[in-house]
C-alpha atoms as a PDB file:
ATOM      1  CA  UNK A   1      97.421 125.109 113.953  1.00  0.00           C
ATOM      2  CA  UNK A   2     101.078 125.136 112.390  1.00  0.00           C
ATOM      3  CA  UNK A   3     103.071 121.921 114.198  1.00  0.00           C
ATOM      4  CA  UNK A   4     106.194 122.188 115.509  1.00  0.00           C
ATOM      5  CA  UNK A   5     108.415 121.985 112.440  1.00  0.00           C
ATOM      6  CA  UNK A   6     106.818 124.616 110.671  1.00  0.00           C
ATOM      7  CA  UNK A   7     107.239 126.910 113.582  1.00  0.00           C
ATOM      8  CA  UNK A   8     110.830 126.449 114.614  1.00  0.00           C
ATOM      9  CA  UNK A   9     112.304 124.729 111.038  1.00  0.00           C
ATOM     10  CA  UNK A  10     113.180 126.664 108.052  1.00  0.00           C
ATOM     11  CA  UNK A  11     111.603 129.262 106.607  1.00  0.00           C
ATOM     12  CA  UNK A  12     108.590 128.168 104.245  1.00  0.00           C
ATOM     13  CA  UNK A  13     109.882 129.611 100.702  1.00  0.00           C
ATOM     14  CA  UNK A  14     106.093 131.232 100.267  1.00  0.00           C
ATOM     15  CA  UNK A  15     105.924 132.513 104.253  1.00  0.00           C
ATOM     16  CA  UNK A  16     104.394 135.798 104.599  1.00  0.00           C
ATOM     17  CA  UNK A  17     106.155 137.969 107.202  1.00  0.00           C
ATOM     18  CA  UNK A  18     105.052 140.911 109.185  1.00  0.00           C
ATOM     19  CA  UNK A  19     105.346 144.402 107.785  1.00  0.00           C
ATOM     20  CA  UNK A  20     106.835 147.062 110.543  1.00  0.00           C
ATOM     21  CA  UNK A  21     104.840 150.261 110.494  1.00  0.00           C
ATOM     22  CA  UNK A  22     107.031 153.082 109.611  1.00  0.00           C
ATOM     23  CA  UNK A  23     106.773 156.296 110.866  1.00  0.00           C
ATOM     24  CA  UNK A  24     108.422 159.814 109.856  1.00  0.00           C
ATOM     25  CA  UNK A  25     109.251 160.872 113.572  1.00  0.00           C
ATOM     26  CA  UNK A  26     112.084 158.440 114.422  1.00  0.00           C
ATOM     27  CA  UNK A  27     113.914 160.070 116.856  1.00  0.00           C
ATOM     28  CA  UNK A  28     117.751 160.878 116.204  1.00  0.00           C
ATOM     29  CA  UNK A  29     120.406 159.412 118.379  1.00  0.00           C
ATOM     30  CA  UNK A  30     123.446 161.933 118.881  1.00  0.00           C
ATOM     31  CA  UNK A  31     126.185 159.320 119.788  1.00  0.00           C
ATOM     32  CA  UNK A  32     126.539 157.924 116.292  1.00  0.00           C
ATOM     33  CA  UNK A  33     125.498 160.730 114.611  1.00  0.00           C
ATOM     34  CA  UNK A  34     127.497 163.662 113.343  1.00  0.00           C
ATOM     35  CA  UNK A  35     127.144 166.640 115.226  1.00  0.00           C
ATOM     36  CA  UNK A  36     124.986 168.928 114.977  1.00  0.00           C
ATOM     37  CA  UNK A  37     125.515 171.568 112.979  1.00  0.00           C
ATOM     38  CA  UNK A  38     125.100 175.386 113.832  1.00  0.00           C
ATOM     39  CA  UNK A  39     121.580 176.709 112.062  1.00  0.00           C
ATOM     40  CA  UNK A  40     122.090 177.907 108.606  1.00  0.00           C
ATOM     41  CA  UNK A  41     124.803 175.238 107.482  1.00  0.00           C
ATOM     42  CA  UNK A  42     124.246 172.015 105.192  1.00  0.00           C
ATOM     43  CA  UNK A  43     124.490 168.905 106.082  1.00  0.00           C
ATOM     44  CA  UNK A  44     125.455 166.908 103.032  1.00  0.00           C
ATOM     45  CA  UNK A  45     126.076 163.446 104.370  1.00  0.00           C
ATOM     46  CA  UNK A  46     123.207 161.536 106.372  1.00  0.00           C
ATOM     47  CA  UNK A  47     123.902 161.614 109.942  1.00  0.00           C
ATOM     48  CA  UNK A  48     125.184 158.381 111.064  1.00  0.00           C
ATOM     49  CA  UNK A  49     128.548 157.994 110.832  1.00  0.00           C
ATOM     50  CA  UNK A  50     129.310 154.659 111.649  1.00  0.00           C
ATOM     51  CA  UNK A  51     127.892 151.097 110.347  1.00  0.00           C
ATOM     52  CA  UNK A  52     127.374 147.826 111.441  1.00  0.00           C
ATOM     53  CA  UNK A  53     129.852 145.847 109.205  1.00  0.00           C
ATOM     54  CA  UNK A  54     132.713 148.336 111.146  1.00  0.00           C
ATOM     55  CA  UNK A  55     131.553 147.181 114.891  1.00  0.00           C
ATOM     56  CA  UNK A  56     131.069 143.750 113.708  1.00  0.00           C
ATOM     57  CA  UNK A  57     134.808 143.788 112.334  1.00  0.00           C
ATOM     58  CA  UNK A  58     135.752 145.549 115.415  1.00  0.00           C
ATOM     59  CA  UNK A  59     134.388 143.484 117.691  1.00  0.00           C
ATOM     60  CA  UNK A  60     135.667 139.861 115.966  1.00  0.00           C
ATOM     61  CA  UNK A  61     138.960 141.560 115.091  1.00  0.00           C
ATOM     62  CA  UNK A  62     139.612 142.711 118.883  1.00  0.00           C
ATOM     63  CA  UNK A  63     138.072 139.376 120.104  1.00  0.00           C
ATOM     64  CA  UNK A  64     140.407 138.601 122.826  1.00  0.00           C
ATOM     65  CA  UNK A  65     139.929 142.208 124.647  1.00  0.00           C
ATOM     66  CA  UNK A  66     135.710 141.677 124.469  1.00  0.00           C
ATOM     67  CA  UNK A  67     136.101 138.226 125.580  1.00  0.00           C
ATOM     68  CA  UNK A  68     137.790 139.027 128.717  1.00  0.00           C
ATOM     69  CA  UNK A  69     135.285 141.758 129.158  1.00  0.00           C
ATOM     70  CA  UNK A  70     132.490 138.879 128.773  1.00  0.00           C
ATOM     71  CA  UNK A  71     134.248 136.909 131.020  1.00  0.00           C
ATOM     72  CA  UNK A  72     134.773 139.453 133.851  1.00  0.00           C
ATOM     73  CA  UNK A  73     131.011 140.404 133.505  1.00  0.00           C
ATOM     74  CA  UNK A  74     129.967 136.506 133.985  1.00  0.00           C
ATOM     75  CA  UNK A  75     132.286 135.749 136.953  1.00  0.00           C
ATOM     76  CA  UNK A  76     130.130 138.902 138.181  1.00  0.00           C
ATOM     77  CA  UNK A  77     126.777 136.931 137.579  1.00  0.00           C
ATOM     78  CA  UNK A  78     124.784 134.985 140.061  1.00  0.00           C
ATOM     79  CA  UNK A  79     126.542 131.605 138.347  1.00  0.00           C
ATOM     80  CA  UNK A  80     124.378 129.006 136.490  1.00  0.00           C
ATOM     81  CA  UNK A  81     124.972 126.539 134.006  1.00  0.00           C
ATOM     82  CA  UNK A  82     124.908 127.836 130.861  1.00  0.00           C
ATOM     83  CA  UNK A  83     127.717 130.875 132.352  1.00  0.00           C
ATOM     84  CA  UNK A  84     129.582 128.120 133.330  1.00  0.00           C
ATOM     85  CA  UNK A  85     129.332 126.534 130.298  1.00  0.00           C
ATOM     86  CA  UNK A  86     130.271 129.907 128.404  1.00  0.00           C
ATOM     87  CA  UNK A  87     133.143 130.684 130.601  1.00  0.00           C
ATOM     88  CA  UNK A  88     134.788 127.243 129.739  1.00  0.00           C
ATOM     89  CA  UNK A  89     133.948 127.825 126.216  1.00  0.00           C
ATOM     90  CA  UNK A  90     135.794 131.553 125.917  1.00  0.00           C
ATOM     91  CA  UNK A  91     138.720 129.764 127.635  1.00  0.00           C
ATOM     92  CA  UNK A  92     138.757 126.741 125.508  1.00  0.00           C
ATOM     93  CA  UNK A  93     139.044 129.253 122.733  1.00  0.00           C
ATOM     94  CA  UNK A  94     141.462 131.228 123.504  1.00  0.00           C
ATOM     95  CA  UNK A  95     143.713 128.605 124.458  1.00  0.00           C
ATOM     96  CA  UNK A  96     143.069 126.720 121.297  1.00  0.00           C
ATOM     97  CA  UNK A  97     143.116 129.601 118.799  1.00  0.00           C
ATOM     98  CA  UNK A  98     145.177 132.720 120.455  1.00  0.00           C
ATOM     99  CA  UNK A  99     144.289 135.628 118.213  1.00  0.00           C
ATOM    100  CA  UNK A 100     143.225 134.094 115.478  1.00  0.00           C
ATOM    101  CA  UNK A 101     139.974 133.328 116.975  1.00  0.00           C
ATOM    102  CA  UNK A 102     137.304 135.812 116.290  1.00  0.00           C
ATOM    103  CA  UNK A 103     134.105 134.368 117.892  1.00  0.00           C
ATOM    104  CA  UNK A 104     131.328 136.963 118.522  1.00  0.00           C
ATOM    105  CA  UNK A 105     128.237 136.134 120.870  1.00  0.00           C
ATOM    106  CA  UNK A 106     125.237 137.933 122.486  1.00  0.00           C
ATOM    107  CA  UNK A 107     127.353 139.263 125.092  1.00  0.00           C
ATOM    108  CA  UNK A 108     130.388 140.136 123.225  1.00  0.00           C
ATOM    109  CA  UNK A 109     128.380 141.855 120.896  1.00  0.00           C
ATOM    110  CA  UNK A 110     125.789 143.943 123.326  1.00  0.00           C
ATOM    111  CA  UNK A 111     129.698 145.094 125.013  1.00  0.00           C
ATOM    112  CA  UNK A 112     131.048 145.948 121.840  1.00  0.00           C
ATOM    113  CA  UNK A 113     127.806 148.053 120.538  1.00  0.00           C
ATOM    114  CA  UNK A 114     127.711 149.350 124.182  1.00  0.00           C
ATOM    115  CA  UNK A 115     130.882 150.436 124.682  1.00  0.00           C
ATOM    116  CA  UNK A 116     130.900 152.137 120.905  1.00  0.00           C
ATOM    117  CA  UNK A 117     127.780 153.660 120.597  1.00  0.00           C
ATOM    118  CA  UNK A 118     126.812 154.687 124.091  1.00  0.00           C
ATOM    119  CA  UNK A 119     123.318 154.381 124.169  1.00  0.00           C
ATOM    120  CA  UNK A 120     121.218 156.156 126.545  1.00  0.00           C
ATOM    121  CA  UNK A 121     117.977 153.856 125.981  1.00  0.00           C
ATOM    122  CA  UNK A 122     117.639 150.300 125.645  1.00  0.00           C
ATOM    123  CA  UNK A 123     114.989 148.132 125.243  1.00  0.00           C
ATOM    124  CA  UNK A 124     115.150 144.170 125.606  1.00  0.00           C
ATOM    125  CA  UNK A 125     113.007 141.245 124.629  1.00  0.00           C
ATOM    126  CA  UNK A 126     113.877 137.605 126.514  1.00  0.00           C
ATOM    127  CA  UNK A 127     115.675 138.845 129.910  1.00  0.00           C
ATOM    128  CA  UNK A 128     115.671 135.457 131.742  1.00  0.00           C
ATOM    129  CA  UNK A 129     118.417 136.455 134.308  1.00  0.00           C
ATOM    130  CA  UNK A 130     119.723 139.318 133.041  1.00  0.00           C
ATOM    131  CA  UNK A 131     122.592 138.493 131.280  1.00  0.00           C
ATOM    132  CA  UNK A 132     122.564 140.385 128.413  1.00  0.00           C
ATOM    133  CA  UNK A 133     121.174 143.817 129.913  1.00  0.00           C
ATOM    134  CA  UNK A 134     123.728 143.668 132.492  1.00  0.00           C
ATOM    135  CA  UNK A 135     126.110 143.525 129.735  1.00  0.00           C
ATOM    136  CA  UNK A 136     125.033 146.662 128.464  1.00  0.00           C
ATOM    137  CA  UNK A 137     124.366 148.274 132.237  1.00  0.00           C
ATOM    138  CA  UNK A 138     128.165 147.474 132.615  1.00  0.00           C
ATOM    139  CA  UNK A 139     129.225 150.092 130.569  1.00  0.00           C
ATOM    140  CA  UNK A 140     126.487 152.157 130.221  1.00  0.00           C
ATOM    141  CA  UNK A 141     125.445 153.051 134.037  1.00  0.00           C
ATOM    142  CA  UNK A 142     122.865 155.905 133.659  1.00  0.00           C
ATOM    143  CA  UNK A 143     120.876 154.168 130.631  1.00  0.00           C
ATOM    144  CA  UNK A 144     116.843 153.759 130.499  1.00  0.00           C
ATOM    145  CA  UNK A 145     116.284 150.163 130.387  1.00  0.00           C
ATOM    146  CA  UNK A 146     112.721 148.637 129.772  1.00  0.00           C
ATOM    147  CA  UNK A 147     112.832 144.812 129.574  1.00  0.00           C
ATOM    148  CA  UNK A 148     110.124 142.517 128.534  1.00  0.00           C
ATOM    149  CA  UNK A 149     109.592 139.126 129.740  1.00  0.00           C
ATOM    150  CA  UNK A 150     107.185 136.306 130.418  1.00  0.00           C
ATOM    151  CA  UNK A 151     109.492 134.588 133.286  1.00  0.00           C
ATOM    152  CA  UNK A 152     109.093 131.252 132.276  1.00  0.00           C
ATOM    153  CA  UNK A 153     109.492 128.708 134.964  1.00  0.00           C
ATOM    154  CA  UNK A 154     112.438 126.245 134.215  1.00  0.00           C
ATOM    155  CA  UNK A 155     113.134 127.973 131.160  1.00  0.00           C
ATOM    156  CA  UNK A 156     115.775 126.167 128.821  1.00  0.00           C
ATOM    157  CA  UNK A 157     115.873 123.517 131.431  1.00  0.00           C
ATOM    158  CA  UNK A 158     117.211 126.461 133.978  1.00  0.00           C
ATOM    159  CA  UNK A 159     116.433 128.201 136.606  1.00  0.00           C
ATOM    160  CA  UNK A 160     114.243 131.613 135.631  1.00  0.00           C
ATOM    161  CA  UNK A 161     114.114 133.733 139.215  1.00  0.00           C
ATOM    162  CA  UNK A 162     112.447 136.700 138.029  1.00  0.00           C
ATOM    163  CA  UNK A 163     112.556 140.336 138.254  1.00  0.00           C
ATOM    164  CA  UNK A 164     113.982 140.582 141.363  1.00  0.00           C
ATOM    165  CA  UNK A 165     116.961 138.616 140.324  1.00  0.00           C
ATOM    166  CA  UNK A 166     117.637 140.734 137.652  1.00  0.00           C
ATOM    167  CA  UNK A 167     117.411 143.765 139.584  1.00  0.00           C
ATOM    168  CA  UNK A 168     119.851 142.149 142.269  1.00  0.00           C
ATOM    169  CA  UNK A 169     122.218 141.713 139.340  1.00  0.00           C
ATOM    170  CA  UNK A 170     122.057 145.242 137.795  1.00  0.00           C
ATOM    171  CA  UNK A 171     122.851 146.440 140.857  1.00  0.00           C
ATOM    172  CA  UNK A 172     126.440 144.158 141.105  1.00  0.00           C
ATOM    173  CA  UNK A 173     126.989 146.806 138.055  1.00  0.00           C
ATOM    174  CA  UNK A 174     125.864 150.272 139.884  1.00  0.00           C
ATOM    175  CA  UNK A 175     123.395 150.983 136.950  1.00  0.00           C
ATOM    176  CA  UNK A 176     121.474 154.336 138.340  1.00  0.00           C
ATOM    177  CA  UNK A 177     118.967 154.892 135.390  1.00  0.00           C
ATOM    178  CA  UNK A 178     115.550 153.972 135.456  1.00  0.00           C
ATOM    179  CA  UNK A 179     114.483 150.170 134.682  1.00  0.00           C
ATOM    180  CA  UNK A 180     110.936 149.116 133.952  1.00  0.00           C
ATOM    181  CA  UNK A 181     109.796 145.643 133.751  1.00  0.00           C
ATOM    182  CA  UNK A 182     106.544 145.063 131.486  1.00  0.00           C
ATOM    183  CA  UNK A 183     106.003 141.225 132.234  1.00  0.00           C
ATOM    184  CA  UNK A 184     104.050 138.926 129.783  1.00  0.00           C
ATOM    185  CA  UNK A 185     103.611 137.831 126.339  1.00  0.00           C
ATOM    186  CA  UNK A 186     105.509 140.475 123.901  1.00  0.00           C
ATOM    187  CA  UNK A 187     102.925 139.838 120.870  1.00  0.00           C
ATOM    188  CA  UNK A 188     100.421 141.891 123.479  1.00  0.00           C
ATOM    189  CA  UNK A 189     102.807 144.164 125.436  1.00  0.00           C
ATOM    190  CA  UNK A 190     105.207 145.507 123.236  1.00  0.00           C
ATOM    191  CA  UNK A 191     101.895 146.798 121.364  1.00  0.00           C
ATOM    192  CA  UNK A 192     100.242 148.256 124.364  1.00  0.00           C
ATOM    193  CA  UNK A 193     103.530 149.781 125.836  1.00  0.00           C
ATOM    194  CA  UNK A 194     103.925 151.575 122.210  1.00  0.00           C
ATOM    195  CA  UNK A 195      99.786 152.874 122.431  1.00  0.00           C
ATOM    196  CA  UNK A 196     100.247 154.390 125.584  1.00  0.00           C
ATOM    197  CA  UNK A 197     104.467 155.288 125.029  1.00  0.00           C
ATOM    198  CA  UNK A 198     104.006 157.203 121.271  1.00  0.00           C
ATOM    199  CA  UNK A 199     106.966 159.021 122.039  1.00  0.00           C
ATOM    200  CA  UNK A 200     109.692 156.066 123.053  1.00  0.00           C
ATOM    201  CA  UNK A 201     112.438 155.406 121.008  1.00  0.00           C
ATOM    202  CA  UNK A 202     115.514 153.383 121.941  1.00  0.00           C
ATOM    203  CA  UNK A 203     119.419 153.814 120.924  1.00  0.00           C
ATOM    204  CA  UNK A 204     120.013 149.719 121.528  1.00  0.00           C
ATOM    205  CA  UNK A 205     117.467 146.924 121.167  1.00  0.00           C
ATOM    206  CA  UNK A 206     117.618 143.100 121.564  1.00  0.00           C
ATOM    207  CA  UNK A 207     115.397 140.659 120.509  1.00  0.00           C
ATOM    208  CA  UNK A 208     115.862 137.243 121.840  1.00  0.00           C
ATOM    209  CA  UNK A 209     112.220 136.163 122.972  1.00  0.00           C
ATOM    210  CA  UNK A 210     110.204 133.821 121.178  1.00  0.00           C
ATOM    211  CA  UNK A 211     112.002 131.837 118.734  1.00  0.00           C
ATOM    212  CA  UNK A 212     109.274 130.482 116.192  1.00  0.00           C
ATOM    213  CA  UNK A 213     109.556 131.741 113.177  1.00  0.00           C
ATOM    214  CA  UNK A 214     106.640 134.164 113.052  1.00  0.00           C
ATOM    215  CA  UNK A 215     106.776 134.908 117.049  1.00  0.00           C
ATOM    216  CA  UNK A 216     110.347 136.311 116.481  1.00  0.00           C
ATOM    217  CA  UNK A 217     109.209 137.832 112.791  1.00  0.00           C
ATOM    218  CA  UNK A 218     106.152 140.114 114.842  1.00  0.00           C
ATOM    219  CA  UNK A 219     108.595 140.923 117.712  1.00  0.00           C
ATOM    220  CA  UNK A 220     110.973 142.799 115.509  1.00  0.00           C
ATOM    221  CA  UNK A 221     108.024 144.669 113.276  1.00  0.00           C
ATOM    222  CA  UNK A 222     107.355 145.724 116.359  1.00  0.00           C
ATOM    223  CA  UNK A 223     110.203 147.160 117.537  1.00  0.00           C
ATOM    224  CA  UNK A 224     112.518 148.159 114.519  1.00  0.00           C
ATOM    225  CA  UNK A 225     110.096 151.905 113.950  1.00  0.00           C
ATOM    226  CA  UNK A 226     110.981 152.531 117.671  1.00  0.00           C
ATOM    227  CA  UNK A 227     114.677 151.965 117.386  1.00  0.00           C
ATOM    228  CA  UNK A 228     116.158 155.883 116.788  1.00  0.00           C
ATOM    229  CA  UNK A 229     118.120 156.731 113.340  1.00  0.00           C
ATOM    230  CA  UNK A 230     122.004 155.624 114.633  1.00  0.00           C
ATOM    231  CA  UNK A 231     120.371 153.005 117.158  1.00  0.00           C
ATOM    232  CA  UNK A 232     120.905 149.162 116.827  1.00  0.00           C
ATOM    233  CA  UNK A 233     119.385 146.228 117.303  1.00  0.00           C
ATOM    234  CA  UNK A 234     119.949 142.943 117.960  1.00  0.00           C
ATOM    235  CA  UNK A 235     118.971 139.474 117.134  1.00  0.00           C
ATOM    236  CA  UNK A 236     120.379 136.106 119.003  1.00  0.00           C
ATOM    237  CA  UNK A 237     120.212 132.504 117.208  1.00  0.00           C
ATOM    238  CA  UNK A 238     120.482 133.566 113.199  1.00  0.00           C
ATOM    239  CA  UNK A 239     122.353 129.805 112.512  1.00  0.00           C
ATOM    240  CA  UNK A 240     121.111 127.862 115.592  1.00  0.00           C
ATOM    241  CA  UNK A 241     119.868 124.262 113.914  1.00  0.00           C
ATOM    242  CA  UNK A 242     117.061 124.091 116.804  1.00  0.00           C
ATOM    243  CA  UNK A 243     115.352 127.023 115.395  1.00  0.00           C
ATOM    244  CA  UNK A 244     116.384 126.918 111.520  1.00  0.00           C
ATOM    245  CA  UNK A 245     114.264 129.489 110.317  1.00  0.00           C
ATOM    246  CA  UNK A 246     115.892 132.434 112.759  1.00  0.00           C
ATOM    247  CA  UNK A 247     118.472 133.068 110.268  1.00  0.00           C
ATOM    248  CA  UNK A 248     115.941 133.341 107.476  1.00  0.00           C
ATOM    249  CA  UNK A 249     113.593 135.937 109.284  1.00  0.00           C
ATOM    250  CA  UNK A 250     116.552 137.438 109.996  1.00  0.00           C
ATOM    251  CA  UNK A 251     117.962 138.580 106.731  1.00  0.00           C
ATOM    252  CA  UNK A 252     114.654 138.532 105.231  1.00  0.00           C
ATOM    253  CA  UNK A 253     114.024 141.658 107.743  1.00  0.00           C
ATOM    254  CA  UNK A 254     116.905 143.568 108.427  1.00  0.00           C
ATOM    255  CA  UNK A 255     119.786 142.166 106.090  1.00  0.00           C
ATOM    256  CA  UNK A 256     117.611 143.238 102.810  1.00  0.00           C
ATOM    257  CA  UNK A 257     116.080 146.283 104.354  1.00  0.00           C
ATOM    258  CA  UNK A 258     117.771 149.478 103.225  1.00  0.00           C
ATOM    259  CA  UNK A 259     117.312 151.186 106.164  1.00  0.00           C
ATOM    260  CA  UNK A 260     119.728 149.246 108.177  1.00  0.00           C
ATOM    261  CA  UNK A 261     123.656 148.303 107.848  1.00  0.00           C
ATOM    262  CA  UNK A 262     124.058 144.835 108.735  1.00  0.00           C
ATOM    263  CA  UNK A 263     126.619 142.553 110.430  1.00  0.00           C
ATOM    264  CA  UNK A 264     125.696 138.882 110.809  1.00  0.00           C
ATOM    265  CA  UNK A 265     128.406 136.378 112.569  1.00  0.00           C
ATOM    266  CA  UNK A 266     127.885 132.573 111.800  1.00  0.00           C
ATOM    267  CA  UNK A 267     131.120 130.981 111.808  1.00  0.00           C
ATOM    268  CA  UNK A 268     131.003 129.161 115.470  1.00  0.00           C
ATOM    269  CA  UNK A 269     128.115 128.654 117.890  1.00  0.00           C
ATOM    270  CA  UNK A 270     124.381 129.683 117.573  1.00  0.00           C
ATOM    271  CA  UNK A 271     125.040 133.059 115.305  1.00  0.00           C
ATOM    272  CA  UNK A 272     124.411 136.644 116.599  1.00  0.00           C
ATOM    273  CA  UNK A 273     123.071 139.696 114.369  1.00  0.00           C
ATOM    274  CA  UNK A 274     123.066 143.014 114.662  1.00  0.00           C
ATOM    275  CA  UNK A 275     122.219 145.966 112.623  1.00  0.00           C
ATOM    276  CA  UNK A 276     122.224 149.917 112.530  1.00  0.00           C
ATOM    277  CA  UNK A 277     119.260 152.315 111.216  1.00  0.00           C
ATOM    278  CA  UNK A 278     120.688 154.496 108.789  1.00  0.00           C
ATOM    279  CA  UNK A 279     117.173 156.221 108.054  1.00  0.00           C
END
């Protein structure tokens, strides 16, 4: 049994990581995609049209304008002590830096993919109270939104209400599509809900479950052949000294993986990632 630094310190130079399983029928997500074009015409660029380094620099850049948004969407949220905590913490910042700062969170960075890309799908993994997907539900109403959770009681210290409390809170955002909560441990249901879903792809995914090493490793092999051509995904904690390893498995996965543009931010706070599939 691997103890506690191996699972949550840095990455062991010789670990082995989990392989996703591609497939060839990824699914194509129009709204960062080129049009399509009529029958009979060549397309001679691939189809997405916009990368992950420009809504990174778009999102830092215009920090100000997505930190208000963040702020408005918290002083929405059923208050606890962590939003408190963030809501000082954007202020603080502000006052300190003006425009020079350019911090970029979770929740900055699931409003600035949101309100860029549009997604009409989006999958979660770690929902706790629903920060994150109301984020996203904010500015994108009529999305599909399947979150995955264990509801761990006094998680982080907190309070972790559940499913209806997340529901209560999508609602404080009028978000009419169709939500789906598949509780337990994501090693076994992400698995099963891709056996009996064959045909589920997603324009926007975050994964911000378990944060060993390896637990965090198998939840994005899991999820990175379901995420459509154009979609992103996202991936909390890549410099957070609790769990050293994070920003490790994250590069190792997505920021030397062809398939995806990349943006990583690590300048202030626990470090946010995000990427776009290209094929």
């Amino acid at each position: 049994m691997s103890t506690k630094a191996e699972r949550f310190g840095p990455l062991p130079k010789d670990a082995v990581l989990p392989e996703p399983v591609w497939t060839d029928s990824a699914s194509r997500s129009e709204f960062v995609c080129s049009p399509k074009l009529p029958e009979g015409e060549t397309e001679w660029y691939p189809p997405v049209m916009i990368g992950a380094g420009a809504v990174g620099s778009t999102i830092a850049t215009d920090c100000k304008r997505y930190l208000a948004m963040a702020e408005g969407l918290l002083r929405q949220l059923e208050p606890d002590e962590y939003v408190e905590y963030l809501r000082k913490y954007y202020k603080l910042g502000i006052e300190k830096f003006g425009d020079d700062w350019g911090y970029v969170d979770i929740v900055t960075a699931v409003l600035g993919l949101s309100q860029i890309l549009r997604p009409n799908s989006y999958l979660e993994i770690g929902v706790r109270r629903g920060r994150s997907v109301c984020a996203l539900a904010s500015l994108c109403p009529t999305a599909q939104i399947s979150m995955f959770d264990m509801w761990v009681e006094n998680y982080a210290g907190m309070d972790n209400p559940g499913p209806d409390h997340v529901n209560a809170e999508l609602d404080k955002f009028k978000h009419t599509g169709k939500r789906e909560f598949i509780n337990g441990n994501s090693h076994e249901t992400l698995k099963k809900y891709f056996t009996e879903n064959p045909d589920a792809y997603f324009d926007m995914i975050t994964v911000d479950g378990d944060h060993s090493n390896l637990g965090a490793a198998e939840d994005i092999a899991d999820v990175l052949p379901r995420l459509s051509i154009g979609g992103a995904v996202l991936f909390d904690d890549t410099c957070n000294p609790n769990v050293a390893g994070l920003g490790e498995v994250w590069h190792k996965m997505l920021v030397e993986n062809s398939r995806f543009s990349t943006y990583t931010y690590s300048d202030v706070g626990y470090g946010i990632g995000f990427a776009i599939r290209n094929y």
